[in-house]
PDB file of N, CA and C in Angstrom:
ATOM      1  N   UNK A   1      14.567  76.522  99.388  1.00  0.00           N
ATOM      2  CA  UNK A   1      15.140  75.409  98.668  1.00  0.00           C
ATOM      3  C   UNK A   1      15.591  74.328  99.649  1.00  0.00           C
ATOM      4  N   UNK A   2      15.930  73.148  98.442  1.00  0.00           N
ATOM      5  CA  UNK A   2      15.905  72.100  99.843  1.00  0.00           C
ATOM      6  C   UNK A   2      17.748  71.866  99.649  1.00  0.00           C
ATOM      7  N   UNK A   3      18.007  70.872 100.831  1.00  0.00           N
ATOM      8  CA  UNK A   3      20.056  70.544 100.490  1.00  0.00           C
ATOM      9  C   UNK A   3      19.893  69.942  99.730  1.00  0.00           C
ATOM     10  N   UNK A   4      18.944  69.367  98.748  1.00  0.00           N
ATOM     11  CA  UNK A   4      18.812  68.367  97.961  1.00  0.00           C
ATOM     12  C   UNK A   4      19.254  69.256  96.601  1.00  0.00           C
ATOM     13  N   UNK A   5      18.508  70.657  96.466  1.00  0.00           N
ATOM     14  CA  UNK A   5      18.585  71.182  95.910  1.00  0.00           C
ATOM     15  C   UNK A   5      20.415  72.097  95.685  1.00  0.00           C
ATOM     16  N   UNK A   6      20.624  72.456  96.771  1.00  0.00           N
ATOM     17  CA  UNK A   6      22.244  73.124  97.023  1.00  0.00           C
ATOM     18  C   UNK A   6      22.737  72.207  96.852  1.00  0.00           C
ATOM     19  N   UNK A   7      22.874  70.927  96.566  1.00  0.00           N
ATOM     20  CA  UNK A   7      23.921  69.774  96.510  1.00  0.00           C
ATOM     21  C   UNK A   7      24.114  69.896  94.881  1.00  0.00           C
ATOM     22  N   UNK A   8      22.848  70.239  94.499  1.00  0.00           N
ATOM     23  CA  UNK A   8      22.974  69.841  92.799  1.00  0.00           C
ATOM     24  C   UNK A   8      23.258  71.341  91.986  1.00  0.00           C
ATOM     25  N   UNK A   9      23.081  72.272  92.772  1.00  0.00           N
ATOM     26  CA  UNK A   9      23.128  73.784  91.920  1.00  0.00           C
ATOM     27  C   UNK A   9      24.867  73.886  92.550  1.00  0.00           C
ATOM     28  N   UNK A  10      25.451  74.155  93.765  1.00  0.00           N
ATOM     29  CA  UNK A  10      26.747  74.460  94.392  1.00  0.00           C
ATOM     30  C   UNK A  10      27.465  73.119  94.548  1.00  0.00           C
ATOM     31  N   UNK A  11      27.443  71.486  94.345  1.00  0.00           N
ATOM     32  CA  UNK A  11      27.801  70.519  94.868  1.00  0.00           C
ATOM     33  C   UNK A  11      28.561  70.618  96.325  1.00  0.00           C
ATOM     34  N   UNK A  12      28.872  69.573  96.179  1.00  0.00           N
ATOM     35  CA  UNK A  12      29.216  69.134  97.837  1.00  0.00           C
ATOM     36  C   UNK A  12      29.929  70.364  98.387  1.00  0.00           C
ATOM     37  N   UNK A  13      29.706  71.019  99.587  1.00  0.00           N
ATOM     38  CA  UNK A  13      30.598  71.702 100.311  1.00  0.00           C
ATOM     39  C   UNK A  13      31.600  71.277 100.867  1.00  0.00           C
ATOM     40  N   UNK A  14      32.777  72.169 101.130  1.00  0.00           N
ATOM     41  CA  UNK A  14      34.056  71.740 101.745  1.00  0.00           C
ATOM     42  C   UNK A  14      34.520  71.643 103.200  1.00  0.00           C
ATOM     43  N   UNK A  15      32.700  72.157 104.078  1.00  0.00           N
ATOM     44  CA  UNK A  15      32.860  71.633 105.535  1.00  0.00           C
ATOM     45  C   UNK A  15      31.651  71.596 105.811  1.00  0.00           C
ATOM     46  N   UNK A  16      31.100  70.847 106.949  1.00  0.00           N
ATOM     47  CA  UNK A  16      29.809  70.826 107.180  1.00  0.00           C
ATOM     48  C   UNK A  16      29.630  70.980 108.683  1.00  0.00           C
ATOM     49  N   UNK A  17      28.888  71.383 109.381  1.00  0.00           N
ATOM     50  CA  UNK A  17      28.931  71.443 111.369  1.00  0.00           C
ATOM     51  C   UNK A  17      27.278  71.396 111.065  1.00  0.00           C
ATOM     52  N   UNK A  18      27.283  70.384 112.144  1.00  0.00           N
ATOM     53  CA  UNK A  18      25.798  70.050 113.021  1.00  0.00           C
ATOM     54  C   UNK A  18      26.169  70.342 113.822  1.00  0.00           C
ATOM     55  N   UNK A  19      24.635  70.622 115.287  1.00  0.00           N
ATOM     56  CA  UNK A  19      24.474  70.597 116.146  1.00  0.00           C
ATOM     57  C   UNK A  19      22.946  71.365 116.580  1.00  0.00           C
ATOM     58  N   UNK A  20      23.145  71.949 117.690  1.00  0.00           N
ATOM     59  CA  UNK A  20      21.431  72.323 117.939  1.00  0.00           C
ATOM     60  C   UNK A  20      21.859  73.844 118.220  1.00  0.00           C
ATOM     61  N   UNK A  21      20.872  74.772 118.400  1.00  0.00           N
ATOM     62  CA  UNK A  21      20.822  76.513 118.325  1.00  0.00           C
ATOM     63  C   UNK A  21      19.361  76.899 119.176  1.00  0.00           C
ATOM     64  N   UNK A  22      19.204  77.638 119.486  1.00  0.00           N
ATOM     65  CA  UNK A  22      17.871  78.167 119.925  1.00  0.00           C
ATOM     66  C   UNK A  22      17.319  79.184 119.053  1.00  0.00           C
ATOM     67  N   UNK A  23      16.227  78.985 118.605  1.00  0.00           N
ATOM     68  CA  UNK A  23      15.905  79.939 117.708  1.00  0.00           C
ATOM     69  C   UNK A  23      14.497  80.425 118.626  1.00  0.00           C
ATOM     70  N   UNK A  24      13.893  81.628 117.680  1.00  0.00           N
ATOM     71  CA  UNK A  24      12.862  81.981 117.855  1.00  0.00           C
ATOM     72  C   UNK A  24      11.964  82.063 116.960  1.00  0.00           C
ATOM     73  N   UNK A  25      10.859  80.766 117.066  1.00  0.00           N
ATOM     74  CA  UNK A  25       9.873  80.614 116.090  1.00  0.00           C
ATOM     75  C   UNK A  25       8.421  80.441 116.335  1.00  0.00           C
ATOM     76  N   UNK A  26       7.575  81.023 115.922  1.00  0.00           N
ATOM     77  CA  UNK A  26       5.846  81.241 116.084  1.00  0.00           C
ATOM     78  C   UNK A  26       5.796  81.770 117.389  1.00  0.00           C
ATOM     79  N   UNK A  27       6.193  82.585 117.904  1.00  0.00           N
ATOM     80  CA  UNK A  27       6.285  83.161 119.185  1.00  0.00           C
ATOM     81  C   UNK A  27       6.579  82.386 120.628  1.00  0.00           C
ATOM     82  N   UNK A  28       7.390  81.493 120.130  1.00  0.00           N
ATOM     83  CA  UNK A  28       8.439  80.547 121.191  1.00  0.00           C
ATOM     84  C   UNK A  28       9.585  80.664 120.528  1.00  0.00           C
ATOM     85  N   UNK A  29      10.764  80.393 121.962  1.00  0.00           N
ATOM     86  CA  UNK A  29      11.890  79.639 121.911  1.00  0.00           C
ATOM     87  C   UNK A  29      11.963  78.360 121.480  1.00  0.00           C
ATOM     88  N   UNK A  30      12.744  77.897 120.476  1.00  0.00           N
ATOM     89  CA  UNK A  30      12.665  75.906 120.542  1.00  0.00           C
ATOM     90  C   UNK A  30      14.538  75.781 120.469  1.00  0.00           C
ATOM     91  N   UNK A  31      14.909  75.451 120.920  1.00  0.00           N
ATOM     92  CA  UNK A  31      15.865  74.476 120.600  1.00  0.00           C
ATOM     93  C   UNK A  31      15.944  73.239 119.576  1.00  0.00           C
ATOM     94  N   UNK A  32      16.480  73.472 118.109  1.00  0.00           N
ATOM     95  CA  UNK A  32      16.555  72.909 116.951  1.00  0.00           C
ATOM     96  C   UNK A  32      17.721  72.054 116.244  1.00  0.00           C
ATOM     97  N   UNK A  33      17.596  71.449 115.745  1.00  0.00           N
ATOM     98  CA  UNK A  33      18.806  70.846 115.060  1.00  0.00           C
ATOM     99  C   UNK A  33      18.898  71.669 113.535  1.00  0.00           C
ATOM    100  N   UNK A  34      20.362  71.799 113.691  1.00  0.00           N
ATOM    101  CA  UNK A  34      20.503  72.802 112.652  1.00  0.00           C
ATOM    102  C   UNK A  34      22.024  72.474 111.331  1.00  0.00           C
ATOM    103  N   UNK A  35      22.221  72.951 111.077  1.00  0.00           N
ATOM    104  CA  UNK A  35      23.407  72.428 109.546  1.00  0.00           C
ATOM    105  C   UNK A  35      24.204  74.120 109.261  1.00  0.00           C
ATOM    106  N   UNK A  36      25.399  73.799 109.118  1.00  0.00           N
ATOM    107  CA  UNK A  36      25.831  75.369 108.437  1.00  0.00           C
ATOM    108  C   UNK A  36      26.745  74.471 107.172  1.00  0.00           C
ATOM    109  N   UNK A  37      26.851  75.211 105.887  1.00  0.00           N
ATOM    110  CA  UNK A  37      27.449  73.875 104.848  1.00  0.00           C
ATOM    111  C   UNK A  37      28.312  75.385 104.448  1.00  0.00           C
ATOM    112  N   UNK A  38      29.340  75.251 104.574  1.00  0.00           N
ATOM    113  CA  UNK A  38      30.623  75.790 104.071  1.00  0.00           C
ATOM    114  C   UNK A  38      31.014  76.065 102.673  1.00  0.00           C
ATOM    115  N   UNK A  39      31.024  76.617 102.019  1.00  0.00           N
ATOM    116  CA  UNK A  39      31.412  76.912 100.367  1.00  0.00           C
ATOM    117  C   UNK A  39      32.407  78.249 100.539  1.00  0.00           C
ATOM    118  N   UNK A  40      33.354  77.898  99.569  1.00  0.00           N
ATOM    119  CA  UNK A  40      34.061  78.799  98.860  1.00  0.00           C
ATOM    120  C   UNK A  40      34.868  78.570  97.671  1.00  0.00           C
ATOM    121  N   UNK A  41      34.824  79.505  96.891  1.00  0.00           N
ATOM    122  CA  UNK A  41      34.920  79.359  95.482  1.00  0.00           C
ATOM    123  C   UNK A  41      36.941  79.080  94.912  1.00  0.00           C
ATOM    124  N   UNK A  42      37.559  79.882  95.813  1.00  0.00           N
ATOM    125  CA  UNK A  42      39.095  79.801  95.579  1.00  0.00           C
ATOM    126  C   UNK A  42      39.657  80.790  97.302  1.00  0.00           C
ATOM    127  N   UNK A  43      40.774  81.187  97.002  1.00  0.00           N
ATOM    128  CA  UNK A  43      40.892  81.100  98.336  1.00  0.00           C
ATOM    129  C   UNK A  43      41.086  82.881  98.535  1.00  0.00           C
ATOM    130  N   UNK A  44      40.827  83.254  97.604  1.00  0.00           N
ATOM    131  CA  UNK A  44      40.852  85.085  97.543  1.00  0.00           C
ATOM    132  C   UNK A  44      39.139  85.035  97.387  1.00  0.00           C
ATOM    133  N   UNK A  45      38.541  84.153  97.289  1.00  0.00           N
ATOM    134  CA  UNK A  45      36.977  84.799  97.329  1.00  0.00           C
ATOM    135  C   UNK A  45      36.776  84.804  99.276  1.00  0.00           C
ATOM    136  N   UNK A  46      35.025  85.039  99.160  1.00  0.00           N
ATOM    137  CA  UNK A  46      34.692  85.661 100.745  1.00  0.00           C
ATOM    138  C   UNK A  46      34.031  84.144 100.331  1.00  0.00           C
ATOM    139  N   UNK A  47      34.057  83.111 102.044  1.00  0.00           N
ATOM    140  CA  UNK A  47      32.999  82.259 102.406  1.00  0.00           C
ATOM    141  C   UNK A  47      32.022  82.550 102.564  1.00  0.00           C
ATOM    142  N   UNK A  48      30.828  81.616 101.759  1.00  0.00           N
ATOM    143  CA  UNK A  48      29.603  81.533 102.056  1.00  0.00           C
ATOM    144  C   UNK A  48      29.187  80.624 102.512  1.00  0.00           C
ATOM    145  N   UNK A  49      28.452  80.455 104.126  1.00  0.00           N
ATOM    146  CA  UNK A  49      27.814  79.686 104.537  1.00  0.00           C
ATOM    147  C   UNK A  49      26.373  79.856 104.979  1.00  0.00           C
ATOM    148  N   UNK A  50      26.084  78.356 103.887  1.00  0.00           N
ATOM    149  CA  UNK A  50      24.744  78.481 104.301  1.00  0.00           C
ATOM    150  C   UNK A  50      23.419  77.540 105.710  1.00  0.00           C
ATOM    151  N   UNK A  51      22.777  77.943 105.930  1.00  0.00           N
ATOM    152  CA  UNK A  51      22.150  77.482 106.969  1.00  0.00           C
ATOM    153  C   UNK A  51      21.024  76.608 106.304  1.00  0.00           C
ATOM    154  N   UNK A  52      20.957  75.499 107.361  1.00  0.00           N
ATOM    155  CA  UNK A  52      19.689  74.970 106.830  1.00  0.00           C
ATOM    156  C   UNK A  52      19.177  74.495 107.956  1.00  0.00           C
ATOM    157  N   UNK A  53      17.759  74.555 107.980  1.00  0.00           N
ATOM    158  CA  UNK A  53      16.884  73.350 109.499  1.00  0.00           C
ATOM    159  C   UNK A  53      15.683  72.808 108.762  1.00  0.00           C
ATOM    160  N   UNK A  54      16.029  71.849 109.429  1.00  0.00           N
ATOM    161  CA  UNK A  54      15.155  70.705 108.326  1.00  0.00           C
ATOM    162  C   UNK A  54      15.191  70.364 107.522  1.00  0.00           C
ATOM    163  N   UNK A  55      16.885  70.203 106.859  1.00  0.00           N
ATOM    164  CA  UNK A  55      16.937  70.177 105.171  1.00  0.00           C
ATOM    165  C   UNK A  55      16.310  71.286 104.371  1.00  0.00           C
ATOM    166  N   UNK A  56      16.164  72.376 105.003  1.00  0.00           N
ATOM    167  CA  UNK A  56      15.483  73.704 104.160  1.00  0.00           C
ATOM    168  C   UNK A  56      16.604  74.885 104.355  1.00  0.00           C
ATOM    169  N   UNK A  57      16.959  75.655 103.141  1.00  0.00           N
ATOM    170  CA  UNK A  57      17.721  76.614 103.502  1.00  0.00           C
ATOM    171  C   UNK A  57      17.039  77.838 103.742  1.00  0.00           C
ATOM    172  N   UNK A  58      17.516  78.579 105.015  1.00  0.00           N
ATOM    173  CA  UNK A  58      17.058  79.387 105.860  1.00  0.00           C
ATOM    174  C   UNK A  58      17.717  80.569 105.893  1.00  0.00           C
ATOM    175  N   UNK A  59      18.658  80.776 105.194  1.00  0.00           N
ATOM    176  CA  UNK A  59      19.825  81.919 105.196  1.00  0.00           C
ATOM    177  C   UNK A  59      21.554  81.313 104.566  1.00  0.00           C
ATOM    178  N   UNK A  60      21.419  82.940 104.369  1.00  0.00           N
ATOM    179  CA  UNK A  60      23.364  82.434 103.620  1.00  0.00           C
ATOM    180  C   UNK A  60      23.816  83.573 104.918  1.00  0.00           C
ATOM    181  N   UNK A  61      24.741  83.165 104.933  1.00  0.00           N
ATOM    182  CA  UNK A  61      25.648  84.020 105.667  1.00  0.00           C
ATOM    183  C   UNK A  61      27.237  84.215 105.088  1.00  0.00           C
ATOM    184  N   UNK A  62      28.041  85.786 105.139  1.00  0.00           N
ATOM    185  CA  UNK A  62      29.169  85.385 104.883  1.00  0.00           C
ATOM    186  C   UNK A  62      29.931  85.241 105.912  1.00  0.00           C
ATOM    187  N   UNK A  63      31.295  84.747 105.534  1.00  0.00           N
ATOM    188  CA  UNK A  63      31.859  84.142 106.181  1.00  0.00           C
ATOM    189  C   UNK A  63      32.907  85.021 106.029  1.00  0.00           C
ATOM    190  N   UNK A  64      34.545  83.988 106.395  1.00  0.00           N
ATOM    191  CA  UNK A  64      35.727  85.022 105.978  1.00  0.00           C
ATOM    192  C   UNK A  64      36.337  84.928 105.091  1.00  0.00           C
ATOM    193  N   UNK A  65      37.494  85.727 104.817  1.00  0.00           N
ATOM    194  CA  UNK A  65      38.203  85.744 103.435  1.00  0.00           C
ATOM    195  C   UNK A  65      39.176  84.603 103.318  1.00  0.00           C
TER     196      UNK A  65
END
């Protein structure tokens, strides 16, 4: 899915961090520009953050309580 798409299903998140990461893709290293977009629902739920590169989401990850 695209952030175009998470903007309109979860709206705006409540933090956002850029910067670059090294990943491992098609059997190289690249150094990428990357997005983690912050969500949480109230403050007793678990954070979910999700990843995106390229405006594509690539993974959720949780976060903390």
């Amino acid at each position: 899915d695209s952030s175009r798409d998470l903007l309109r299903v979860c709206g705006e998140p409540q933090h956002k961090d850029r910067g670059t990461e090294k990943i491992y893709a098609n059997g190289k290293t690249v150094t990428t520009r990357v997005e983690r977009w912050y969500y949480r629902k109230n403050s007793r739920s678990v954070e979910r953050v999700v990843l995106l590169l390229g405006g594509r989401i690539v993974a959720i990850e949780l976060g903390s309580r």
